[in-house]
C-alpha atoms as a PDB file:
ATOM      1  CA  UNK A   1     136.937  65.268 122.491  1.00  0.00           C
ATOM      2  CA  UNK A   2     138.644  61.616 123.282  1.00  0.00           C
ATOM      3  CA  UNK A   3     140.038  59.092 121.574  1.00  0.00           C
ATOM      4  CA  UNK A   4     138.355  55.634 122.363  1.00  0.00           C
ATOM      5  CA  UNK A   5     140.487  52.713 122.147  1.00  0.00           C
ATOM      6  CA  UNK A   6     141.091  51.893 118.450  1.00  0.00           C
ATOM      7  CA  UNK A   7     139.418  55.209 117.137  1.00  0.00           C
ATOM      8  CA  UNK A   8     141.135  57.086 114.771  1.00  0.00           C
ATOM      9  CA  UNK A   9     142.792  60.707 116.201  1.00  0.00           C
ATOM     10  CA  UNK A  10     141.609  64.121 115.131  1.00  0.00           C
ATOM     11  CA  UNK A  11     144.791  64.899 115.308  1.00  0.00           C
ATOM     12  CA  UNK A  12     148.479  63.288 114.347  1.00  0.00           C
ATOM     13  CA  UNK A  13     151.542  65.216 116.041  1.00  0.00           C
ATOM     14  CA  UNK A  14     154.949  64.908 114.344  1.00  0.00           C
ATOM     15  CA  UNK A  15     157.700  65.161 116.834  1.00  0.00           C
ATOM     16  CA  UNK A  16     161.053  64.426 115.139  1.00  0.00           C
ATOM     17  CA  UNK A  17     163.546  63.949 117.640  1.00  0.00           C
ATOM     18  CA  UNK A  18     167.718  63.541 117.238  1.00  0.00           C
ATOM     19  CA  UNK A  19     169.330  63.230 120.789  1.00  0.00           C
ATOM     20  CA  UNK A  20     167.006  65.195 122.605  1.00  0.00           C
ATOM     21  CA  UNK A  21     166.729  63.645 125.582  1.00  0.00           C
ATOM     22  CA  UNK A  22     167.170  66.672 127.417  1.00  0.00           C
ATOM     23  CA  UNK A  23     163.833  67.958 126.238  1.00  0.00           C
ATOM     24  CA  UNK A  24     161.800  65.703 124.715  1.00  0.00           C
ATOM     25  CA  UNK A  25     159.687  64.126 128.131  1.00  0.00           C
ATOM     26  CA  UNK A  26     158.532  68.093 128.857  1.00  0.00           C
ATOM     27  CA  UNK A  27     158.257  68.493 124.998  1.00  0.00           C
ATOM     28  CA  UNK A  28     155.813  65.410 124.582  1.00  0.00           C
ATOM     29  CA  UNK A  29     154.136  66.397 127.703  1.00  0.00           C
ATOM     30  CA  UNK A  30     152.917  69.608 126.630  1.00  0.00           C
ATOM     31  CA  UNK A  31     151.082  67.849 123.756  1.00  0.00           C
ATOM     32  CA  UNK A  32     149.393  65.274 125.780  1.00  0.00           C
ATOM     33  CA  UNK A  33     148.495  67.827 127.985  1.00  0.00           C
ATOM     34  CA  UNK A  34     146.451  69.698 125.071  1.00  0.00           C
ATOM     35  CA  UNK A  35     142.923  70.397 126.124  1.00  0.00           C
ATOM     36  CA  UNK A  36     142.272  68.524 122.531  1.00  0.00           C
ATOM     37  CA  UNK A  37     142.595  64.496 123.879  1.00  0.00           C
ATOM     38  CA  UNK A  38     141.605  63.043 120.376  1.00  0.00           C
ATOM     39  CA  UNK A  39     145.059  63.285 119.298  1.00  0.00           C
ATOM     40  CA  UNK A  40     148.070  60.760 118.665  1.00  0.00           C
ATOM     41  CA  UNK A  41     151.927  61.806 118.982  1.00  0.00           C
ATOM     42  CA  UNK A  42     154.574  60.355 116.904  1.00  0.00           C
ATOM     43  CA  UNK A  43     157.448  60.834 117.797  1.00  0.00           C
ATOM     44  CA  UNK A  44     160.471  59.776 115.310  1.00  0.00           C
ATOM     45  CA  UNK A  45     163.901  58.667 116.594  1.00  0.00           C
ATOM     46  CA  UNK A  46     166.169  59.696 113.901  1.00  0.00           C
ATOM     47  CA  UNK A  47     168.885  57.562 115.184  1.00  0.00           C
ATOM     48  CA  UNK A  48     169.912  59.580 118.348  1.00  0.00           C
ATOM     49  CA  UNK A  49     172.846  58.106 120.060  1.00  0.00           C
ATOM     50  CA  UNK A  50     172.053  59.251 123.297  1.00  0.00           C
ATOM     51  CA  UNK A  51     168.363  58.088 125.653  1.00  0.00           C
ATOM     52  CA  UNK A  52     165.980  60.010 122.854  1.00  0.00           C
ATOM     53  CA  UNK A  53     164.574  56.356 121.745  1.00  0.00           C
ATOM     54  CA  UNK A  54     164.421  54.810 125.427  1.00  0.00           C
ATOM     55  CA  UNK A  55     162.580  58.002 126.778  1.00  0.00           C
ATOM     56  CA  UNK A  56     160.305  57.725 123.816  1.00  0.00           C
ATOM     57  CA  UNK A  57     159.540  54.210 124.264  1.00  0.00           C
ATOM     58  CA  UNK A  58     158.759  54.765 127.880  1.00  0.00           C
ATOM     59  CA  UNK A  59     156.266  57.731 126.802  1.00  0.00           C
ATOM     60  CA  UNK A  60     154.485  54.683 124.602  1.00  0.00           C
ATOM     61  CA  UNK A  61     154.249  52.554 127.358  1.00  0.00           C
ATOM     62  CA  UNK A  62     152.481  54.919 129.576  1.00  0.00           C
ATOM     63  CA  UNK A  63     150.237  56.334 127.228  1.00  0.00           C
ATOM     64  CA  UNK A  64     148.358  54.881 124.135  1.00  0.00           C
ATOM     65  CA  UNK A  65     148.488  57.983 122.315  1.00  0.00           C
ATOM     66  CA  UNK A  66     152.361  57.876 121.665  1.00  0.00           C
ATOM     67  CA  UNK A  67     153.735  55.963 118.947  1.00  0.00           C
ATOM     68  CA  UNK A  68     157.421  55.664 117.856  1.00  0.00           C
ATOM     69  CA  UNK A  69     158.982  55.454 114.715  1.00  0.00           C
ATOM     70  CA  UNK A  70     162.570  54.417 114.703  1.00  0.00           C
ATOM     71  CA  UNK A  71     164.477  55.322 111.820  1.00  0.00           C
ATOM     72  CA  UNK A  72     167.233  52.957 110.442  1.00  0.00           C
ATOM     73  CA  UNK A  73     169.806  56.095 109.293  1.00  0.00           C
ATOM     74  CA  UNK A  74     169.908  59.187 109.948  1.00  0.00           C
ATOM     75  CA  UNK A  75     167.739  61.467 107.559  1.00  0.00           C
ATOM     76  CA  UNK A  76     167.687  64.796 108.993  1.00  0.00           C
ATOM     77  CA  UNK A  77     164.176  66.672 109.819  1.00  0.00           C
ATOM     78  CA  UNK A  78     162.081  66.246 106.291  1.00  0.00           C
ATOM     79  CA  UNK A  79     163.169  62.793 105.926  1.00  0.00           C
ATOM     80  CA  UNK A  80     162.088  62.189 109.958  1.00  0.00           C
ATOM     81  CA  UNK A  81     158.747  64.419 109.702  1.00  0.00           C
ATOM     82  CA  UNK A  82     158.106  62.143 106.591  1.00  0.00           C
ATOM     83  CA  UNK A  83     158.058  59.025 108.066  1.00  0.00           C
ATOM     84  CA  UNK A  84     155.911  60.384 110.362  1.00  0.00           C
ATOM     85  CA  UNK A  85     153.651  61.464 108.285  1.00  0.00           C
ATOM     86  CA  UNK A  86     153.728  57.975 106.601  1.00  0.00           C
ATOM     87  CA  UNK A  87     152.558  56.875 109.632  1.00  0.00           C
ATOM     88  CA  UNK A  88     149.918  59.295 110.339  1.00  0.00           C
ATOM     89  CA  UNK A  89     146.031  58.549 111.001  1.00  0.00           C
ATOM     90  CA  UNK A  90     144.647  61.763 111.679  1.00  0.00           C
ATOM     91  CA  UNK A  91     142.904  64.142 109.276  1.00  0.00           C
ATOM     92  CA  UNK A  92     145.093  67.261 110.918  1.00  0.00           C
ATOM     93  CA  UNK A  93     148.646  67.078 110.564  1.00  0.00           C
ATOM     94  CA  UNK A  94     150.807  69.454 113.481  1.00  0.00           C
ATOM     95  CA  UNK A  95     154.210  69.977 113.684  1.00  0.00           C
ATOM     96  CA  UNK A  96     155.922  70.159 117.381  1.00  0.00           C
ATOM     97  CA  UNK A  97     159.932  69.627 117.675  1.00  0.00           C
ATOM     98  CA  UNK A  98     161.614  67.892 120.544  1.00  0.00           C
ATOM     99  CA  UNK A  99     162.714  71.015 121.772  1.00  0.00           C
ATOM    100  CA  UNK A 100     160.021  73.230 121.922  1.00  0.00           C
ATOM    101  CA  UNK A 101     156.651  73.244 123.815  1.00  0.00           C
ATOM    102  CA  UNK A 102     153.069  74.078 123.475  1.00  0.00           C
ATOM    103  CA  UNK A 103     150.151  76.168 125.486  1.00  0.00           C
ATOM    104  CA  UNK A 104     147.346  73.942 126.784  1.00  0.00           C
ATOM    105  CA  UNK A 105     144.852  75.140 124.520  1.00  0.00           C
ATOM    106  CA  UNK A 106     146.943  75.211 121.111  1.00  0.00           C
ATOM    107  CA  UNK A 107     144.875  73.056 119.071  1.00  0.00           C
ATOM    108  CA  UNK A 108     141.676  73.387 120.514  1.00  0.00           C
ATOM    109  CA  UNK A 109     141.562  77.345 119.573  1.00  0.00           C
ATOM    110  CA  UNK A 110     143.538  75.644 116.121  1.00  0.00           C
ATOM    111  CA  UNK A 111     140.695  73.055 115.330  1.00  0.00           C
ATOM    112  CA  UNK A 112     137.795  75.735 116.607  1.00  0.00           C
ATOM    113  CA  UNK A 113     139.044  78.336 113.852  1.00  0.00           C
ATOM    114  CA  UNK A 114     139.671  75.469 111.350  1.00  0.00           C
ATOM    115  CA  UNK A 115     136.291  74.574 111.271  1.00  0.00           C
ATOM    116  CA  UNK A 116     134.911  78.085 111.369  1.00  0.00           C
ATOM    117  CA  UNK A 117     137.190  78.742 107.796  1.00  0.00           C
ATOM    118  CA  UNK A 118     137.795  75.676 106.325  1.00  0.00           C
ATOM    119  CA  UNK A 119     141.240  76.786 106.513  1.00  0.00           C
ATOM    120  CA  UNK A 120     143.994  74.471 104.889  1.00  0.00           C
ATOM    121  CA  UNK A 121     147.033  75.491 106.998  1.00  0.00           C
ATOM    122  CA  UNK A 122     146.474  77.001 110.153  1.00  0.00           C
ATOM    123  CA  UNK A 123     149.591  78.933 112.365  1.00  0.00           C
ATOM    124  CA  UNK A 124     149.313  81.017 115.037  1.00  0.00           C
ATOM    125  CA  UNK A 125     152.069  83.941 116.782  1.00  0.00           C
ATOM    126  CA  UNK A 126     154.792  81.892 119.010  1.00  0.00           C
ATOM    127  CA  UNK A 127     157.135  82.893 122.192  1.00  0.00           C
ATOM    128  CA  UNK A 128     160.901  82.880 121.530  1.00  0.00           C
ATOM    129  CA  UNK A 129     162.975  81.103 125.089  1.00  0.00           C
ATOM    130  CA  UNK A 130     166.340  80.542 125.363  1.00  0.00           C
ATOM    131  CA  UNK A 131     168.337  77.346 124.607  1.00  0.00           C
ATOM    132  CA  UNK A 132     168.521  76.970 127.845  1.00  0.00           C
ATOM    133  CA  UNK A 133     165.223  77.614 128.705  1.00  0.00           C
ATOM    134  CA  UNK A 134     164.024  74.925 131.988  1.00  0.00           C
ATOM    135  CA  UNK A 135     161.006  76.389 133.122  1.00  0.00           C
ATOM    136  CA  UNK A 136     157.452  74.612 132.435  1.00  0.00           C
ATOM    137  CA  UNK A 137     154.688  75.640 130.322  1.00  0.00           C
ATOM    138  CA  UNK A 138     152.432  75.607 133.364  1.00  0.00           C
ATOM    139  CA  UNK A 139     154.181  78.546 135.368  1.00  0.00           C
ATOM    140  CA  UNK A 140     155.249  80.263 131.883  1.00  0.00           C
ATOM    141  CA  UNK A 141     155.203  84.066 132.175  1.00  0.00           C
ATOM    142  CA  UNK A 142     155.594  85.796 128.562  1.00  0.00           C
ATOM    143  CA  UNK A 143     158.914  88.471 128.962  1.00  0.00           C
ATOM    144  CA  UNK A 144     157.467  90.302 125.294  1.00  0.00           C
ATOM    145  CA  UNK A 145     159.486  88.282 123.154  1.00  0.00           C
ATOM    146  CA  UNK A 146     156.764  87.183 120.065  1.00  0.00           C
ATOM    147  CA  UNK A 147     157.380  86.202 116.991  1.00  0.00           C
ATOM    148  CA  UNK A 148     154.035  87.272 115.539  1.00  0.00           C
ATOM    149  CA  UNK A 149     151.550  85.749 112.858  1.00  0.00           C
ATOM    150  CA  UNK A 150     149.219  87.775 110.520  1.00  0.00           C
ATOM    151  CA  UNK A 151     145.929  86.296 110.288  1.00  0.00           C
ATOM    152  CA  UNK A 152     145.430  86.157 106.654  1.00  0.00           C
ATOM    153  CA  UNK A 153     148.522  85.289 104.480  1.00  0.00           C
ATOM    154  CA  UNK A 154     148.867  84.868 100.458  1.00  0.00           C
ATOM    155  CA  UNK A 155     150.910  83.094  98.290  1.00  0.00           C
ATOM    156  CA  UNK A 156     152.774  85.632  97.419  1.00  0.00           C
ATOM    157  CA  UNK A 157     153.231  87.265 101.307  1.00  0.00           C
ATOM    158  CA  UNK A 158     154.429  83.899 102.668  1.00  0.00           C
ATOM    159  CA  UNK A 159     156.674  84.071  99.093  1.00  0.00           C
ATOM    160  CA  UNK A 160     158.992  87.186 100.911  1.00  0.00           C
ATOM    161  CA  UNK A 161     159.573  85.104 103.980  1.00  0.00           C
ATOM    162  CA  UNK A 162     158.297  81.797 106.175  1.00  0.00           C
ATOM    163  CA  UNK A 163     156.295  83.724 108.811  1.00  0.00           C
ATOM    164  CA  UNK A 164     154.768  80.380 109.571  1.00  0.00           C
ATOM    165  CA  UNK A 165     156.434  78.841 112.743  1.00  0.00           C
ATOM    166  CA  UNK A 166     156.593  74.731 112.093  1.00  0.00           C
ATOM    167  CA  UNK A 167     156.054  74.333 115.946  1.00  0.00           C
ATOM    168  CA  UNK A 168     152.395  76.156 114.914  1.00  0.00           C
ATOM    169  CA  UNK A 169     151.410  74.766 111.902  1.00  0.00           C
ATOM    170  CA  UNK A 170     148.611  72.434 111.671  1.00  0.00           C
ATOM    171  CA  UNK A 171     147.594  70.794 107.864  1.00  0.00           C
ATOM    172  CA  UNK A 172     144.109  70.113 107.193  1.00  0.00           C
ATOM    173  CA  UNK A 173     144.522  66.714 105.216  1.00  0.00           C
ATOM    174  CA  UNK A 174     140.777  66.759 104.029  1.00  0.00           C
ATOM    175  CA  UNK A 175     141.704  70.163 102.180  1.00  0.00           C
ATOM    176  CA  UNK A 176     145.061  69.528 100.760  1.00  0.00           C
ATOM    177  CA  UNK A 177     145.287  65.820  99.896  1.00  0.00           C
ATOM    178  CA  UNK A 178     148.453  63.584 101.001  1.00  0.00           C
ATOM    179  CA  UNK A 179     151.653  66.074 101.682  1.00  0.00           C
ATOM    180  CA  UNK A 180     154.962  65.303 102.885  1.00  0.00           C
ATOM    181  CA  UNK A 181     157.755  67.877 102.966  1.00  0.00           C
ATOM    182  CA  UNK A 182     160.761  68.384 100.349  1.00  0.00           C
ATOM    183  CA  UNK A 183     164.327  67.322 101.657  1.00  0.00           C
ATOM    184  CA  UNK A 184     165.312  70.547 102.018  1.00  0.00           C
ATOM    185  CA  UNK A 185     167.234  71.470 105.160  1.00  0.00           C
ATOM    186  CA  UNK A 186     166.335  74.441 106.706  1.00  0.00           C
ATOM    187  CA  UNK A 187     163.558  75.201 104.489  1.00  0.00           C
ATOM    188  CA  UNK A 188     161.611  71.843 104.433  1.00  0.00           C
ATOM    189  CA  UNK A 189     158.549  73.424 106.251  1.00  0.00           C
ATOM    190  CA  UNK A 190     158.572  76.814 104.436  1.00  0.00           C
ATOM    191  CA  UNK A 191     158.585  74.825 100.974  1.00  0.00           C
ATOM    192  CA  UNK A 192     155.426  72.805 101.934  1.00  0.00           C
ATOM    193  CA  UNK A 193     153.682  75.895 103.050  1.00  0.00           C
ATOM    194  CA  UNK A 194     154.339  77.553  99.844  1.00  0.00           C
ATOM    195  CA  UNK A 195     153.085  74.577  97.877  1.00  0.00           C
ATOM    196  CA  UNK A 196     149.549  74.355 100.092  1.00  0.00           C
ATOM    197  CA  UNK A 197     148.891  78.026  99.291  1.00  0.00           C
ATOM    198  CA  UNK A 198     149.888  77.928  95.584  1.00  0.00           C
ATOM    199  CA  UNK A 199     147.628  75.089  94.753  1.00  0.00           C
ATOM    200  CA  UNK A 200     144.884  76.521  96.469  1.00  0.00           C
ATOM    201  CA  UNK A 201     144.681  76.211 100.225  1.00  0.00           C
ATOM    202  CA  UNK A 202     143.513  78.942 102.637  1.00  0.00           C
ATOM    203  CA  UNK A 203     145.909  80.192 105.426  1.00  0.00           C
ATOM    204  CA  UNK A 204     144.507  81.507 108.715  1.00  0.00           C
ATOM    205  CA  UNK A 205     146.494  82.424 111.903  1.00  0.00           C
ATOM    206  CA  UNK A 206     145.855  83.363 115.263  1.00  0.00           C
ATOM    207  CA  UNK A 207     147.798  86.428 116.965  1.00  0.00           C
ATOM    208  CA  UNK A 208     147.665  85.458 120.403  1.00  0.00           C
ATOM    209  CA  UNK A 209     151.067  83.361 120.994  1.00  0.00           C
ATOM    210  CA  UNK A 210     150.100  79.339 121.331  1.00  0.00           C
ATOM    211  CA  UNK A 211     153.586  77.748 121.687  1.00  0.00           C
ATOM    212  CA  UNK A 212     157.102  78.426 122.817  1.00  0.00           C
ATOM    213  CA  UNK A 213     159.881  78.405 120.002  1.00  0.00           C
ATOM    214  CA  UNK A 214     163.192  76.563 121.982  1.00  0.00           C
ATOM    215  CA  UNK A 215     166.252  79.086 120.291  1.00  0.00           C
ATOM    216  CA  UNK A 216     168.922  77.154 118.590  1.00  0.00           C
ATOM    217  CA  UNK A 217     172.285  76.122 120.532  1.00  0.00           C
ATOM    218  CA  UNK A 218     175.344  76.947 118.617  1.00  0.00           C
ATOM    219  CA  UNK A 219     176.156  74.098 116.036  1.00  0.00           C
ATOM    220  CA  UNK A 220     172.604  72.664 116.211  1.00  0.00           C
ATOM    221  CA  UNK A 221     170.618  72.645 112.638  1.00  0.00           C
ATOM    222  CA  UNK A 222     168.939  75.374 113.018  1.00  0.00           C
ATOM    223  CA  UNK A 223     172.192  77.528 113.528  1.00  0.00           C
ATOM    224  CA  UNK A 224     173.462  76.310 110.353  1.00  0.00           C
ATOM    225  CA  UNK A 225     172.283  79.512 108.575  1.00  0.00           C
ATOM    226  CA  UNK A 226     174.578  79.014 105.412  1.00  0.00           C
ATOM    227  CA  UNK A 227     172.992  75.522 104.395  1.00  0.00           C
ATOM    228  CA  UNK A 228     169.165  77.277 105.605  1.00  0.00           C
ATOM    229  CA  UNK A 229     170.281  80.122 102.833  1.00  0.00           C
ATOM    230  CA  UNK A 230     171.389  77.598 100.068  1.00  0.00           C
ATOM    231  CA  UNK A 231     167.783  75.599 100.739  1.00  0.00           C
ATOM    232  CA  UNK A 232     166.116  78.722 100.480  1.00  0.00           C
ATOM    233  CA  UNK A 233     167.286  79.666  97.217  1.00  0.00           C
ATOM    234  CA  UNK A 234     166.663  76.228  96.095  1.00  0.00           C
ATOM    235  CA  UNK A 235     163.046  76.799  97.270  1.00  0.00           C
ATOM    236  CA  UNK A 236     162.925  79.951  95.249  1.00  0.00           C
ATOM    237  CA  UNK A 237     164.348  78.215  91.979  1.00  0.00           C
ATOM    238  CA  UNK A 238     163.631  74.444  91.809  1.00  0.00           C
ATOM    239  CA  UNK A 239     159.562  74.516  93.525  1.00  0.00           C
ATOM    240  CA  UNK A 240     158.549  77.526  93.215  1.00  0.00           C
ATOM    241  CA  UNK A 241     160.249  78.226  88.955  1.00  0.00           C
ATOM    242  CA  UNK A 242     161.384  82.136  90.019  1.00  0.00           C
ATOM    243  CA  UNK A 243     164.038  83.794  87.895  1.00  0.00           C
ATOM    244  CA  UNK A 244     167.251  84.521  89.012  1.00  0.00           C
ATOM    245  CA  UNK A 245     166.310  88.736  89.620  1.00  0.00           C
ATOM    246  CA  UNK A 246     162.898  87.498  90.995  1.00  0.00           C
ATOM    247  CA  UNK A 247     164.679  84.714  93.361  1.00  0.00           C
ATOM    248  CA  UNK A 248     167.727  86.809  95.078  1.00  0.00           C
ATOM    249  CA  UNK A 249     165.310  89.797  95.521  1.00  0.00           C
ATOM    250  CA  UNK A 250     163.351  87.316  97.507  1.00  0.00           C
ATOM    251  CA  UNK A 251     166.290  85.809  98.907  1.00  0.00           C
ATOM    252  CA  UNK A 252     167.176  89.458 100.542  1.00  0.00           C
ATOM    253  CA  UNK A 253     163.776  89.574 102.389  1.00  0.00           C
ATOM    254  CA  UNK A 254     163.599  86.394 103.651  1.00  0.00           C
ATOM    255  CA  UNK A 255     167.271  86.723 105.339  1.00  0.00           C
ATOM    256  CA  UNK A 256     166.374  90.213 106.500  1.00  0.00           C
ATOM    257  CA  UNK A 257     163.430  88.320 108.059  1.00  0.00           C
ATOM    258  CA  UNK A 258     165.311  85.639 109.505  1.00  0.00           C
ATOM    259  CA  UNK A 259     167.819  87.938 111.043  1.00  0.00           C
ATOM    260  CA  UNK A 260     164.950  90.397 112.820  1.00  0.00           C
ATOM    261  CA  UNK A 261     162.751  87.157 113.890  1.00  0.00           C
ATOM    262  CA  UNK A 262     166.555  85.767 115.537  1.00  0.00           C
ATOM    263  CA  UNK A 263     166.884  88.842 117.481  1.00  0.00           C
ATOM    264  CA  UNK A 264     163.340  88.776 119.177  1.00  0.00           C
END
């Protein structure tokens, strides 16, 4: 499945990126290096002050696929991922951060079950690596440590916690009609999840492990757990209308899942 010149993608990748130049060449790689070739990357400098945007631009100039989007201010991960979705040509939409990595055949087993379903949102398990993490995908060896997906999920199950993993997630645009995710840090993804499954959409996962989750560094944004907390209970009140009983009982189980996903 390849791309000719001026074709449009199956596939659109999202990679947000705020100085990550650390990770982002081995990041990118292991999406070009999907066994799926009809696919474009976009990767979305959210004003990094350190090489994010150069590396990125030299990833464009080497291969056609990658595009990048350089943001004039700072706008945090929704604000980033929408842009990039802005920009987007491909009927599937999938989600890979500039810190974490994917296994060769991610969205090839993704797009295979897609079309066997007609799934809306498809996910799949993920492995958990250190911050520090500086092997390669190629000579990865799993040490047990998944974060594992169910392979149905309803409204209301994905309601008592995000078990989707962004770096999984791949949006069927054909089924759910233009998205973009709510400004709400630490809880952008979850919140667009909910909203494909409420109006509708069809959720399907894969158990077997398809990408490797990068865990936070101290002080990144995903170690900000007080501001995730406060976007999760807006989640709970503001888009998805729960009372106040309904939203802090599902407050409780979605930090109880947070807390046993963070120590796999």
């Amino acid at each position: 499945m390849t791309t000719e010149k001026g074709a449009r993608p199956v596939v659109t990748v999202i990679m947000p990126a705020f100085n990550s130049a650390q990770t982002l060449r081995e990041s990118a790689q292991s999406v070009l290096d999907q066994s799926v070739d009809s696919l474009e990357l976009i990767v979305i400098d959210d004003r990094s002050s350190d090489g994010t945007a150069a590396i990125a631009a030299e990833l464009a100039s080497s291969d056609s696929r990658v595009r990048l989007v350089r943001r004039s201010e700072r706008g945090g991960p929704a604000a980033a991922r929408n842009d990039g979705i802005a920009a987007a040509r491909g009927r599937y939409l999938a989600f890979c951060d500039a810190d974490d990595l994917w296994l060769p055949t991610k969205l090839e087993r993704q797009l295979d079950v897609a079309a066997a379903t007609g799934a809306a949102l498809l996910y799949s398990s993920y492995h958990r690596v250190d911050a520090d993490f500086a092997g390669s995908v190629a000579g990865f060896r799993s040490e047990g440590r998944v974060v594992e997906a169910p392979t149905r999920l309803t409204h209301a199950q994905l309601l008592r916690a995000n078990v989707v993993g962004c770096l999984t997630a791949v949006v069927d645009t054909r089924q759910t009609g233009p998205v973009q995710m709510p400004d709400l840090p630490g809880a952008e993804d979850w919140a667009l999840w909910l909203r494909i499954l409420r109006e509708g959409g069809l959720a399907v996962g894969i158990t077997e492990p398809l990408a490797l989750y990068r865990a936070a560094s101290p002080g990144s944004h995903s170690a900000q757990r007080q501001r995730a907390v406060r976007a999760v209970w807006q989640v709970l009140r503001t888009e998805e209308r729960l009372s106040v009983p309904s939203a802090l009982l599902h407050l409780v189980t979605d930090i109880v899942a947070a807390l046993r996903k963070s120590r796999i």
